[in-house]
N, C-alpha and C. Protein backbone atom coordinates (compact mmCIF):
# COMPACT_ATOMS: atom_id res chain seq x y z
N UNK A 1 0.85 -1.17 0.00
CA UNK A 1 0.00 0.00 0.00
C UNK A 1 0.89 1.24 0.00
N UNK A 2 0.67 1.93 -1.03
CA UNK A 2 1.74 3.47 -0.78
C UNK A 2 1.39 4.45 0.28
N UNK A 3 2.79 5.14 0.79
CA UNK A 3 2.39 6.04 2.26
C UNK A 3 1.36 7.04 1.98
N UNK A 4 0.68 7.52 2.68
CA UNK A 4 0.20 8.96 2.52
C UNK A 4 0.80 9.83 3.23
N UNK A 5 0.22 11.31 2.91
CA UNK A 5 0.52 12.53 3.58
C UNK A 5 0.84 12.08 5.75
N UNK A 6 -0.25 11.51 5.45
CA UNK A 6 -0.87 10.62 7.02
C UNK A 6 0.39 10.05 7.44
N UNK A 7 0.94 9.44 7.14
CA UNK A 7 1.93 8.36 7.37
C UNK A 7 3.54 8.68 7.66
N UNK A 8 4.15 9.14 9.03
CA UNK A 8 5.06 9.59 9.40
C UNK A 8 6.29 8.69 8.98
N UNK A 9 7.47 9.44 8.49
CA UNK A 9 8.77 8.03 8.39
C UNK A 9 9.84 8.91 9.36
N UNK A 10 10.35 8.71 10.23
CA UNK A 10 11.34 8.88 11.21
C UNK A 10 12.81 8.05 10.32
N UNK A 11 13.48 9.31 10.38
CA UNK A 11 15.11 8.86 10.32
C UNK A 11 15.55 9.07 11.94
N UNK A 12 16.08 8.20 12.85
CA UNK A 12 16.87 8.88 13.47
C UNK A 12 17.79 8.20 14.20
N UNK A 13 18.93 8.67 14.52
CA UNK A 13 20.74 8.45 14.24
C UNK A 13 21.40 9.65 15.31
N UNK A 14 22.39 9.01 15.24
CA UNK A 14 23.32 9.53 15.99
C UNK A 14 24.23 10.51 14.85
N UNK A 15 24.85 11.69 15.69
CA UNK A 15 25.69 12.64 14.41
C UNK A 15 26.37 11.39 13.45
N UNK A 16 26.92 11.96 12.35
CA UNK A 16 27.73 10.99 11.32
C UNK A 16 27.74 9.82 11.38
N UNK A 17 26.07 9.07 11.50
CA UNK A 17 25.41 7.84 11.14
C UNK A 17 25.24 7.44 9.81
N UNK A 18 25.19 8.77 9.04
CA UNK A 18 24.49 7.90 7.79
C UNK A 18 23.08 8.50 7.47
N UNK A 19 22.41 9.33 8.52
CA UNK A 19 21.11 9.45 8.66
C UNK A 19 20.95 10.75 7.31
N UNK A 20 21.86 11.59 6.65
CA UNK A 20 21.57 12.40 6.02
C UNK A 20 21.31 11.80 4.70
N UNK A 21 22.03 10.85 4.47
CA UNK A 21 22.64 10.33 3.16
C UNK A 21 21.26 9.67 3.08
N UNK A 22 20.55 8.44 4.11
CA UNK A 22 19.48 7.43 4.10
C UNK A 22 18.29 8.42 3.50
N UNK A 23 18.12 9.96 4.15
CA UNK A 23 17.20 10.52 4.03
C UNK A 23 17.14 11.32 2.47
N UNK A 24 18.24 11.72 2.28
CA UNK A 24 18.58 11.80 0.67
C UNK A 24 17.92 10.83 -0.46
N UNK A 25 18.38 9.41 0.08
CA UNK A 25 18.29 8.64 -0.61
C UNK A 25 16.71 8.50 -0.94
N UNK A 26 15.82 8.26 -0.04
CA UNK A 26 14.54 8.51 0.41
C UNK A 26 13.80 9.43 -0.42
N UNK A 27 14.41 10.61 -0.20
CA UNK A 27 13.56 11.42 -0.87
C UNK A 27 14.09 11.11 -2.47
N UNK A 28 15.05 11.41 -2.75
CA UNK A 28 14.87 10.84 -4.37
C UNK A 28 14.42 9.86 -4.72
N UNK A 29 13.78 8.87 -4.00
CA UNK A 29 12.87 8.08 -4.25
C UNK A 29 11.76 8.39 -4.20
N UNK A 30 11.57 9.34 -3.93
CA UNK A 30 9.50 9.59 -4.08
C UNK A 30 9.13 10.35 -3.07
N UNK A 31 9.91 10.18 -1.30
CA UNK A 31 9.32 10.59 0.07
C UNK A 31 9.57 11.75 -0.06
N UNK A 32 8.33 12.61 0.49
CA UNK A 32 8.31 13.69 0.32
C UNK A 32 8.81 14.37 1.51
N UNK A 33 9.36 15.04 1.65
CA UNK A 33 10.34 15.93 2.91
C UNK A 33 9.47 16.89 3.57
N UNK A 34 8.97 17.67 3.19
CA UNK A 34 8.23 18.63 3.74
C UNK A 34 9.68 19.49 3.37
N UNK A 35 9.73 21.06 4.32
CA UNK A 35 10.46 21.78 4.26
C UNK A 35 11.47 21.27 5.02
N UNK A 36 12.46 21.04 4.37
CA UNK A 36 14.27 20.61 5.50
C UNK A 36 14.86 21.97 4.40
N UNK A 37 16.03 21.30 5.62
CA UNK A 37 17.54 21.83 5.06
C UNK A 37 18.04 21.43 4.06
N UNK A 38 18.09 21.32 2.59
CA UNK A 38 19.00 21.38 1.76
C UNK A 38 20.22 21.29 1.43
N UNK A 39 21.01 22.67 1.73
CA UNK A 39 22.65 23.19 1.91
C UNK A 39 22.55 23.64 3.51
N UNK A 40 23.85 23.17 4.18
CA UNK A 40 24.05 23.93 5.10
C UNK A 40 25.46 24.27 5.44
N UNK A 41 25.77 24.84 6.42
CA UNK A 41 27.33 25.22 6.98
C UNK A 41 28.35 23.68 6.92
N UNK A 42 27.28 23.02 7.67
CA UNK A 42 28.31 21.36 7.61
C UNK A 42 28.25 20.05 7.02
N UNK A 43 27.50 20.88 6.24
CA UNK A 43 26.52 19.27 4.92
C UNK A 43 26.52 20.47 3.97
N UNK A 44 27.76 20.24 2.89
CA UNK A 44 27.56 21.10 1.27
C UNK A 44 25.82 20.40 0.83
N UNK A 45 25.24 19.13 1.09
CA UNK A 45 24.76 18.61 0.34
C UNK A 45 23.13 18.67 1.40
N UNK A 46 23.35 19.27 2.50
CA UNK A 46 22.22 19.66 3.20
C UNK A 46 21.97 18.18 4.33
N UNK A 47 21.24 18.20 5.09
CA UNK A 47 21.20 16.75 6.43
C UNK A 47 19.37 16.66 6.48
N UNK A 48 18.71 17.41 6.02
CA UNK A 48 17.28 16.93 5.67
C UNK A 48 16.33 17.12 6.69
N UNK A 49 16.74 18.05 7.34
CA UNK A 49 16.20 18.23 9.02
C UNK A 49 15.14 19.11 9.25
N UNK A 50 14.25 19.33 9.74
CA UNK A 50 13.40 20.22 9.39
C UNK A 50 13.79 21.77 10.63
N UNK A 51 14.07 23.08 9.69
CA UNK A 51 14.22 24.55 10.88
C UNK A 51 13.36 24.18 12.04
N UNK A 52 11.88 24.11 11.60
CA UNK A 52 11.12 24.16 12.85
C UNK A 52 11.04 23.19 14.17
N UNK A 53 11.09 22.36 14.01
CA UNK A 53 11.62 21.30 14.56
C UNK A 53 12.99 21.44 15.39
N UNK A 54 14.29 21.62 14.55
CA UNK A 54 15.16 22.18 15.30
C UNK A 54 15.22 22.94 16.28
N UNK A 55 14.48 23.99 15.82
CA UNK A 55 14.62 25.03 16.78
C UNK A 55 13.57 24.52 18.01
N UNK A 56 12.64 23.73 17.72
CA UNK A 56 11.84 23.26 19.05
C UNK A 56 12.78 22.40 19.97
N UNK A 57 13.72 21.64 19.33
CA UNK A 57 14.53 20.74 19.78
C UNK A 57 15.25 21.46 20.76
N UNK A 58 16.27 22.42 19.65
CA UNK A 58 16.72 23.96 20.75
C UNK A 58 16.17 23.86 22.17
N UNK A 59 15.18 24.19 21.64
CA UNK A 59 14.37 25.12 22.89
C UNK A 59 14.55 23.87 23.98
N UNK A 60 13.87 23.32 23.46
CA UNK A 60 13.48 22.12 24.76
C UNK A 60 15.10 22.06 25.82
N UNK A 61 15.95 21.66 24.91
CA UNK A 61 17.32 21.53 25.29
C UNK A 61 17.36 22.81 26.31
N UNK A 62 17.33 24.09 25.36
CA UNK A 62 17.75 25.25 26.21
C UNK A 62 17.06 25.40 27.66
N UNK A 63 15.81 24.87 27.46
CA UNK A 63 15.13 24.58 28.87
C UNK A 63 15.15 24.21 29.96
N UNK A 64 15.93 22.97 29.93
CA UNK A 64 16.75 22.18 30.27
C UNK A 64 17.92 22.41 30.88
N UNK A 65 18.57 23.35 30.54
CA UNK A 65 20.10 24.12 30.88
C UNK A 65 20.90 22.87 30.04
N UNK A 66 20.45 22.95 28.33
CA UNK A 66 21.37 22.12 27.67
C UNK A 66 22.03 23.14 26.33
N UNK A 67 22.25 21.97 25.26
CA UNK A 67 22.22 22.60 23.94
C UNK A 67 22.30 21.28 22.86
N UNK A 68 22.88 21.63 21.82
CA UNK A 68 22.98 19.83 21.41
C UNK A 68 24.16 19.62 21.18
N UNK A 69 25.24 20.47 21.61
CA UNK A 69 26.52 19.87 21.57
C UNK A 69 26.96 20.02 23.57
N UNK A 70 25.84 19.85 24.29
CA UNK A 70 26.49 19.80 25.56
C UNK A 70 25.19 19.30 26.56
N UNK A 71 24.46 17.88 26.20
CA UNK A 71 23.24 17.86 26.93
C UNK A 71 22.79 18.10 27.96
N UNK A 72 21.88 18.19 28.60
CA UNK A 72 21.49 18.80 30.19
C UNK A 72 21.91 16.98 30.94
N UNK A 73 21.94 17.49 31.77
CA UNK A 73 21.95 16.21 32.74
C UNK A 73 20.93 16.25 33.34
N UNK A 74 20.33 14.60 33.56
CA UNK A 74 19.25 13.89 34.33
C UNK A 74 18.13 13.94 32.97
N UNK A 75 16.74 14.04 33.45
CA UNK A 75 15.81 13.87 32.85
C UNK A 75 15.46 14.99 31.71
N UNK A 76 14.70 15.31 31.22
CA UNK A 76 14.52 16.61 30.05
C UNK A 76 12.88 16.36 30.00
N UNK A 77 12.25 17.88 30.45
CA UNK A 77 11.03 17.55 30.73
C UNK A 77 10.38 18.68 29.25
N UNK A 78 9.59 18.40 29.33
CA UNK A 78 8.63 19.35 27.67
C UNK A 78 7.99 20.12 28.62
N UNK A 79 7.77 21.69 28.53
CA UNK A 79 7.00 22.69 29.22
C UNK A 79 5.59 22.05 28.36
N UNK A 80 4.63 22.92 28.54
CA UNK A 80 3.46 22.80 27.66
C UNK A 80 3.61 23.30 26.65
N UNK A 81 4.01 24.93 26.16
CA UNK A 81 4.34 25.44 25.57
C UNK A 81 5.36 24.49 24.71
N UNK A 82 6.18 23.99 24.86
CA UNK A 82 6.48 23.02 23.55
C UNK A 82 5.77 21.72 23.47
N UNK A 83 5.18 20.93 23.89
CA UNK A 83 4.39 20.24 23.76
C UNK A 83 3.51 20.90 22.45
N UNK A 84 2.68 21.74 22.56
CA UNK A 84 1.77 22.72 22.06
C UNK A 84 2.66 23.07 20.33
N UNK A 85 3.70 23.88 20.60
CA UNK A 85 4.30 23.88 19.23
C UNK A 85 4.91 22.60 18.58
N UNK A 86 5.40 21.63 19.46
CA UNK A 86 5.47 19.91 18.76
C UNK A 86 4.33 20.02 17.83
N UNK A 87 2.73 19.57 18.41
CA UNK A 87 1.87 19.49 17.36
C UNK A 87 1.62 20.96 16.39
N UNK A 88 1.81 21.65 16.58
CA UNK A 88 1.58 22.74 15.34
C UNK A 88 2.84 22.96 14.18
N UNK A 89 3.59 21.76 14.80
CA UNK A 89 4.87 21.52 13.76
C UNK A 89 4.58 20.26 12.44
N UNK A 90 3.69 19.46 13.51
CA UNK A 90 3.87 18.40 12.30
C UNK A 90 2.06 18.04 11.98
């Protein structure tokens, strides 16, 4: 049965897994991306990630007293307020 709009596909990996290239591959096969990244500062060829998302990721982290190159320690809790923009993301 082919996916629909409906039908979520999750890449997800650890940094320099593979996960940009799989998702590349993906979409030139047919899967449709929604809005990602393209080109960026550390992928000439773009990592497929979506801004909004990121930056929710951000946030959550920053919430936390993290970032994504220095995670928070212990648990990582979602305010409501990102909970709330999670679903108005996807």
């Amino acid at each position: 049965m082919p996916a629909t709009a409906a039908d979520p596909c999750f890449v997800l990996g650890m940094h320099r897994s593979g996960t940009s290239y799989l998702t590349g591959i993906l979409e030139e096969a047919g899967l449709w991306l929604g809005e990602v990244t393209r080109v960026s500062t550390f992928n000439a060829k773009g990592n497929r990630e979506s801004p909004p998302l990121m930056r929710l990721n951000d946030a959550v982290l920053a919430a936390n007293g993290g970032s994504w190159h220095c995670p928070p320690e212990g648990a990582v809790t979602w305010s409501l307020e990102h909970t709330t923009r999670r679903f108005q993301q996807c």
